[in-house]
Protein backbone atom coordinates (compact mmCIF):
# COMPACT_ATOMS: atom_id res chain seq x y z
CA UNK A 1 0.00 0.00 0.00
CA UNK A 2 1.29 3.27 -0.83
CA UNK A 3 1.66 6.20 1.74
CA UNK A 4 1.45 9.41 0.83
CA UNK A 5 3.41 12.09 1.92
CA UNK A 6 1.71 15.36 3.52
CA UNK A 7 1.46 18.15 5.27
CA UNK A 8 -0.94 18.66 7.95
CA UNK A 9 -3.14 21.40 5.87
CA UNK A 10 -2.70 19.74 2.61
CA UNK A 11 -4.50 16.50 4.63
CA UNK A 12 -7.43 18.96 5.65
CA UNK A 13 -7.42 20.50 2.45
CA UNK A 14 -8.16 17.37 1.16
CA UNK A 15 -10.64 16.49 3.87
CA UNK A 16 -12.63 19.27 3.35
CA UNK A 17 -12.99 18.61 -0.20
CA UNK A 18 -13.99 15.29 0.12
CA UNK A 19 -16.85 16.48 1.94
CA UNK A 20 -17.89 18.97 -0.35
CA UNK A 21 -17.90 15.89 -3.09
CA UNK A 22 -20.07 14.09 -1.03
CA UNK A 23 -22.30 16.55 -0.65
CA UNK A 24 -22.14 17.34 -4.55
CA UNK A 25 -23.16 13.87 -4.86
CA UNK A 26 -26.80 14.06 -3.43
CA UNK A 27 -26.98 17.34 -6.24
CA UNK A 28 -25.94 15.07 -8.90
CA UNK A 29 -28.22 12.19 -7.55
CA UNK A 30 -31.39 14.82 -7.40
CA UNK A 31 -29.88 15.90 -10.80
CA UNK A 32 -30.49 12.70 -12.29
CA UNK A 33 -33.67 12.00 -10.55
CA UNK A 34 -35.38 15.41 -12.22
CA UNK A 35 -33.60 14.22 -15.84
CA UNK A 36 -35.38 10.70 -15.86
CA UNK A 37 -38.87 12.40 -14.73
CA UNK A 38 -38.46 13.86 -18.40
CA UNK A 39 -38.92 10.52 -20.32
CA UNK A 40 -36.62 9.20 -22.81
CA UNK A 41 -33.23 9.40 -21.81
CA UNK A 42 -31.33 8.35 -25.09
CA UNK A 43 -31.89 11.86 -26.49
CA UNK A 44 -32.03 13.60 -22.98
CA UNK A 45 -28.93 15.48 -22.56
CA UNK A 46 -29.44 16.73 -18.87
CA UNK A 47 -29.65 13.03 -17.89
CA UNK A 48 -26.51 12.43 -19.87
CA UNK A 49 -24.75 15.66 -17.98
CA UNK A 50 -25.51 14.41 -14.54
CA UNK A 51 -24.88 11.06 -15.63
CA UNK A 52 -21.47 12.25 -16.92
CA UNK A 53 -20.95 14.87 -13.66
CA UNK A 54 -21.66 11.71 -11.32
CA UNK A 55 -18.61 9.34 -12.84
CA UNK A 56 -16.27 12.41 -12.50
CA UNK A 57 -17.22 13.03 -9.14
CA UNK A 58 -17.38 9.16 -8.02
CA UNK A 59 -14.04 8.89 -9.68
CA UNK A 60 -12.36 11.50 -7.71
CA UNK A 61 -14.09 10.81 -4.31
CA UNK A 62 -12.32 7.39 -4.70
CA UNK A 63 -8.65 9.28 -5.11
CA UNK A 64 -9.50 11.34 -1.85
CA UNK A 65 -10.55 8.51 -0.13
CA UNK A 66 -7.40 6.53 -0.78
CA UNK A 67 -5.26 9.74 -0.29
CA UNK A 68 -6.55 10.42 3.35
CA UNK A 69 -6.68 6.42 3.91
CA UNK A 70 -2.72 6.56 3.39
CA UNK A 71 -1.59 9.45 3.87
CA UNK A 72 1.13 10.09 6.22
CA UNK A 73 1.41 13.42 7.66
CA UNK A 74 5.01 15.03 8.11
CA UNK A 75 5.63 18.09 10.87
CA UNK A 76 9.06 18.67 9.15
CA UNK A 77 9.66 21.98 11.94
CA UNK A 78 12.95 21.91 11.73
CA UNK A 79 15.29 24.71 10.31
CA UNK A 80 18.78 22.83 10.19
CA UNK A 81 17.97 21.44 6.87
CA UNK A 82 15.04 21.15 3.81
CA UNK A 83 12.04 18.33 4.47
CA UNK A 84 8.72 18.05 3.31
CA UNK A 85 6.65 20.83 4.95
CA UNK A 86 9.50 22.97 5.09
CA UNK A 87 9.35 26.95 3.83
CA UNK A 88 12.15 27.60 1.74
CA UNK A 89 13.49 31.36 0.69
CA UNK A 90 15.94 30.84 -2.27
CA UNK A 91 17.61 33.34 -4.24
CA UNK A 92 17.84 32.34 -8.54
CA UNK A 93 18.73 33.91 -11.78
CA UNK A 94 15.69 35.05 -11.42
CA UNK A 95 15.74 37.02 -8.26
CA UNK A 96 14.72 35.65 -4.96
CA UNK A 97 11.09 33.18 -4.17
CA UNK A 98 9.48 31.68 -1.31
CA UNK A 99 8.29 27.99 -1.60
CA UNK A 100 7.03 25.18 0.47
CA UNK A 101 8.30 21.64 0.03
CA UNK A 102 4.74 19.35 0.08
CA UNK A 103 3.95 15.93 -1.25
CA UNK A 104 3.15 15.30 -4.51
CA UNK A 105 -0.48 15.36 -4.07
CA UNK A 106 -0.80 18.40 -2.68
CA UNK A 107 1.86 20.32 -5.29
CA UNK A 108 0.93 23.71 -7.02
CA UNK A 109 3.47 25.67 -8.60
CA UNK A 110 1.04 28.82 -8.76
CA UNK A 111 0.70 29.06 -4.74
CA UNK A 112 4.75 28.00 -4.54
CA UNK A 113 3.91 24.92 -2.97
CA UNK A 114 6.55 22.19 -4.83
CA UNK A 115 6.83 18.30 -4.46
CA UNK A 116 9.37 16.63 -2.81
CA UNK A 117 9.58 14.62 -5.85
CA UNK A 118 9.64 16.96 -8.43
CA UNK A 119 13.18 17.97 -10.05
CA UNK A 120 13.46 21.37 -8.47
CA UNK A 121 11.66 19.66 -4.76
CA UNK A 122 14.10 16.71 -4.49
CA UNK A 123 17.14 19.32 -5.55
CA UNK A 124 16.20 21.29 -2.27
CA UNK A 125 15.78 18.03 0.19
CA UNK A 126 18.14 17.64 3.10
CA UNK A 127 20.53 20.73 1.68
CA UNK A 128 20.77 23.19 4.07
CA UNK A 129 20.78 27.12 4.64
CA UNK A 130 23.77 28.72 2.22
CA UNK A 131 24.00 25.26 -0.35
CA UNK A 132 24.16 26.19 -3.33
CA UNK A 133 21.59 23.62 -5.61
CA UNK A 134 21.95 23.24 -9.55
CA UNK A 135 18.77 21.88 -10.95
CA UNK A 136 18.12 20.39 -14.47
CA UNK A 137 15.47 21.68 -16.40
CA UNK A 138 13.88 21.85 -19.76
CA UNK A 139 14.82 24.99 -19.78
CA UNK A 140 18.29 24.60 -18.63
CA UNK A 141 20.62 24.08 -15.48
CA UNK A 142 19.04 26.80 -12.82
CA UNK A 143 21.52 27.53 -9.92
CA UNK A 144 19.56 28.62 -6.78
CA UNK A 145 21.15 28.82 -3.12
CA UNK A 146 19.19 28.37 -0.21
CA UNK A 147 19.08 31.83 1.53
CA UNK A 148 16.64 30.41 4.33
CA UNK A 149 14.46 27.51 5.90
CA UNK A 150 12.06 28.99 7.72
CA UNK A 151 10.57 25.84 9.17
């Protein structure tokens, strides 16, 4: 069985949107109810629509499910060196950024929240304050050197 790695808010993210699935599911099921009242469903496309809206949801309430079921929270509060949970300040070619090492299911490079597994996450893990880190990328080798872990 495979664990997942997480931080304590990406879990409750994840939590919370579970729940709001579930509760999107008695919509979709009301959804589909109000379709079939309208006879024949091979040209009804509402039916179709909530049919289609209920397999997406299903489908990713079963993800969430296994998520939480394995996930393994890390409280990585240490500042000696980089772990998953930990709040990075770096300083690159292209000026300095702030990001947070998560777990891969709870990555988003918009909010600066990277996985441990990804190129530039696992170049960061166990270096510590002042390493300098050289990270392959499609683009090209980025140097970045680890100004600060704040925790």
């Amino acid at each position: 069985m495979k664990k997942y790695q997480m931080t304590k808010d990406g879990l409750l993210k994840a939590q919370k949107e579970l729940e709001s699935l579930n509760i999107r599911r008695n919509e979709i099921i009301e959804n589909i109810k109000t379709a079939k009242e309208q006879g024949d469903l091979k040209e009804n496309a509402e039916y179709h629509e909530a049919k289609n809206d209920m397999a997406l949801n299903e489908g990713r309430i079963l993800e969430l499910e296994d998520l939480i079921r394995n996930a393994e929270v890390v409280n990585h509060t240490r500042t000696d060196f980089v772990g998953v949970g930990s709040q990075i300040k770096v300083k690159g070619t292209n000026g300095e950024r702030e990001f947070t090492i998560v777990g891969a299911s709870e990555a988003n490079p918009m909010e600066g929240k990277i996985s441990d597994e990804s190129p530039l996450g696992s170049s960061f893990m166990n270096r510590k304050a002042g390493e300098e880190v050289e990270v392959v990328t499609p683009a090209g080798t980025q140097t970045y050197t680890i100004l600060e872990i704040i925790a």
